[in-house]
N, C-alpha and C. Protein backbone atom coordinates (compact mmCIF):
# COMPACT_ATOMS: atom_id res chain seq x y z
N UNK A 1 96.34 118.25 130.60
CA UNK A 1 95.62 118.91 129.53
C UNK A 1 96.34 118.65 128.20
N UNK A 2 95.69 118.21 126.93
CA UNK A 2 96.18 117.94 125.87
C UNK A 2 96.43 119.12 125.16
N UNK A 3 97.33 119.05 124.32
CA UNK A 3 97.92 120.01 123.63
C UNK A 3 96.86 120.27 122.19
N UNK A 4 96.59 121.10 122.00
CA UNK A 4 95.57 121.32 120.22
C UNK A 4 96.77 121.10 119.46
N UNK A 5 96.76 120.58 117.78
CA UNK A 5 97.41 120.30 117.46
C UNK A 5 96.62 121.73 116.11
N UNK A 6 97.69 122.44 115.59
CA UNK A 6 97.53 123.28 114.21
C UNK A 6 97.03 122.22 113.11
N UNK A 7 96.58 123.05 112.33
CA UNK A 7 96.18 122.45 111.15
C UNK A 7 97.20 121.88 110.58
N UNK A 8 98.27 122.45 110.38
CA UNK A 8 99.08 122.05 109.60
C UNK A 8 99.91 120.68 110.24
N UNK A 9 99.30 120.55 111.92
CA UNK A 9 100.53 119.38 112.46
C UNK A 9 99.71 118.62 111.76
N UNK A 10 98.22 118.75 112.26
CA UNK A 10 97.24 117.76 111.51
C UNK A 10 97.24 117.32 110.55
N UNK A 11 97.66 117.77 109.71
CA UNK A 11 97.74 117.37 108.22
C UNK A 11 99.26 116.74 108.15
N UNK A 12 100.14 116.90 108.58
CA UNK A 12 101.70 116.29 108.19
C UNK A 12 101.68 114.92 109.21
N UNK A 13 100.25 114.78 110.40
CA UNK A 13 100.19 113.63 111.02
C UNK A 13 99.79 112.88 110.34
N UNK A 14 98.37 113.01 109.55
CA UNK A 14 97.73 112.16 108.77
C UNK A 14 98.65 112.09 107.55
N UNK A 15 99.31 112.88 106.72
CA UNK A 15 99.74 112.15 105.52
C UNK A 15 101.24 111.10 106.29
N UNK A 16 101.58 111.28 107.33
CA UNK A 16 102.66 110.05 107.90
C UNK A 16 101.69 109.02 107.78
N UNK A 17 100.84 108.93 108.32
CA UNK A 17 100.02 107.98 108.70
C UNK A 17 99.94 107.16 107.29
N UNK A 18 99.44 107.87 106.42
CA UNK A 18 98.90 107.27 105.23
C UNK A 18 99.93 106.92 104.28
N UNK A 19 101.32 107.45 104.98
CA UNK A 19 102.48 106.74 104.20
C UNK A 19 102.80 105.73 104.76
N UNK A 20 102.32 105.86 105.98
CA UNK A 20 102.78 104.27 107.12
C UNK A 20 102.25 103.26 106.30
N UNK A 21 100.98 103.68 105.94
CA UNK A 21 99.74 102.35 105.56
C UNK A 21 100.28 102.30 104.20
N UNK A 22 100.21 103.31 102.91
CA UNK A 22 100.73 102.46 101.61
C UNK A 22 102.23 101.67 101.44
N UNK A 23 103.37 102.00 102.42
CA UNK A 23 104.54 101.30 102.44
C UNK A 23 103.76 99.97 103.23
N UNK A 24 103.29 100.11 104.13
CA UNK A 24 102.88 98.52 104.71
C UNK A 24 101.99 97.95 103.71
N UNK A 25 101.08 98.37 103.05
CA UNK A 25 100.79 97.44 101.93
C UNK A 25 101.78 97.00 100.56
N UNK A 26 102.14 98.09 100.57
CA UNK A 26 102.95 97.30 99.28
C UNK A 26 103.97 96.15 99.94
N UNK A 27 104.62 96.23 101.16
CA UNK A 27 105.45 95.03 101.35
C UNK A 27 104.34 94.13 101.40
N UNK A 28 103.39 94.24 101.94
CA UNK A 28 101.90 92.97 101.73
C UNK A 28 101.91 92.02 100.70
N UNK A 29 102.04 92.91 99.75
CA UNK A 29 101.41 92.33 98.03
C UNK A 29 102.80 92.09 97.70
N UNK A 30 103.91 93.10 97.69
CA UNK A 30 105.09 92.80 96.95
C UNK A 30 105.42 93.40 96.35
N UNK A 31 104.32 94.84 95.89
CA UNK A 31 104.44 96.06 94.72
C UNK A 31 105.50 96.94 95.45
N UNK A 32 105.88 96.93 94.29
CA UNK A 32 107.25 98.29 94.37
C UNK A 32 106.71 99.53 94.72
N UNK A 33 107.70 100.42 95.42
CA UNK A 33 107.37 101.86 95.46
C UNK A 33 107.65 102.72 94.54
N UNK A 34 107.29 103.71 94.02
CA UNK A 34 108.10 105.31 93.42
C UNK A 34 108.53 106.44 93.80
N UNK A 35 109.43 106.03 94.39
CA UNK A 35 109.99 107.32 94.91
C UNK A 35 111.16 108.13 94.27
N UNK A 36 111.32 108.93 94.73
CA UNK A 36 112.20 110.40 94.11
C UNK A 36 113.37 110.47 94.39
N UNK A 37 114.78 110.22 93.76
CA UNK A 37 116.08 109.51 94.36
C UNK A 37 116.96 110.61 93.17
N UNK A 38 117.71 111.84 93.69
CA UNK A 38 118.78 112.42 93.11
C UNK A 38 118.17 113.06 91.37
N UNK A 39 117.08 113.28 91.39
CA UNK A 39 116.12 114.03 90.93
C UNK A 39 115.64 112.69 89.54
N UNK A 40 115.29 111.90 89.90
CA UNK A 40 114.81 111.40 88.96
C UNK A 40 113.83 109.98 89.67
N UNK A 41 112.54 109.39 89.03
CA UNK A 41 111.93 108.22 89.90
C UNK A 41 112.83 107.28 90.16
N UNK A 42 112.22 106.52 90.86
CA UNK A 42 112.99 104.99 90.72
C UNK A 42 112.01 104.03 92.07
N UNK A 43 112.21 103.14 91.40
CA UNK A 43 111.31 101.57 92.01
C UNK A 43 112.02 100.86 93.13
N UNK A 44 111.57 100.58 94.09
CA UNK A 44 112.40 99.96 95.31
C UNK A 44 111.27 99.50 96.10
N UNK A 45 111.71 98.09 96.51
CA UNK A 45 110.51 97.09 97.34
C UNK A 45 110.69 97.82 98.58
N UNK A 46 109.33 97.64 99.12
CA UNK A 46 108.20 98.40 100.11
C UNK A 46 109.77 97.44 101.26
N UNK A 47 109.91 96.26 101.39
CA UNK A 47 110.20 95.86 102.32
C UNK A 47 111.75 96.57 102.54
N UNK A 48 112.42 96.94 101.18
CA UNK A 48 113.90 97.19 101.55
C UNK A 48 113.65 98.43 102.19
N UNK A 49 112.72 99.52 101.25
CA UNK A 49 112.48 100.68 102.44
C UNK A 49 113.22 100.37 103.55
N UNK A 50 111.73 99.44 104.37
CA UNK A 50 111.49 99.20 105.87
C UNK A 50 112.80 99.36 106.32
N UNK A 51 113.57 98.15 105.86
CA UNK A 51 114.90 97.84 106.34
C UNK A 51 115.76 98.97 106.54
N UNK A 52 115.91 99.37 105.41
CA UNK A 52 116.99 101.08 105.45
C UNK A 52 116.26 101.98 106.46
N UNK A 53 114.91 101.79 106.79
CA UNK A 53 114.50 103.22 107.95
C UNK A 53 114.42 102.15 109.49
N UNK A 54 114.37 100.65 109.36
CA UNK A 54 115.15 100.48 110.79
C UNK A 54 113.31 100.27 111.70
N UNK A 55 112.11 99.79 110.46
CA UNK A 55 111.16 99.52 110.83
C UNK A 55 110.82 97.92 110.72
């Protein structure tokens, strides 16, 4: 028997998901990310991500 999943797993599944898919496109194209690093933005290729999380 499958487990129901809360709304809220539901929702923290799908936004993984949809971070899976914009980091895999930007290494696609080549576009940088923006992410949030020691309280301020900063730009870093989709692919080095990958590398540092070991995907």
């Amino acid at each position: 028997m499958k487990k129901r999943l809360s709304l809220q797993d539901k929702a923290f599944k799908a936004l993984k998901e949809a971070v899976r898919e914009v980091v895999k496109r930007h290494a696609e194209t080549g576009r940088p990310l923006a992410i949030w690093k020691n309280g301020k933005v900063v730009h870093v290729s989709a692919k080095q991500l990958l590398r540092k999380n070991g995907k």
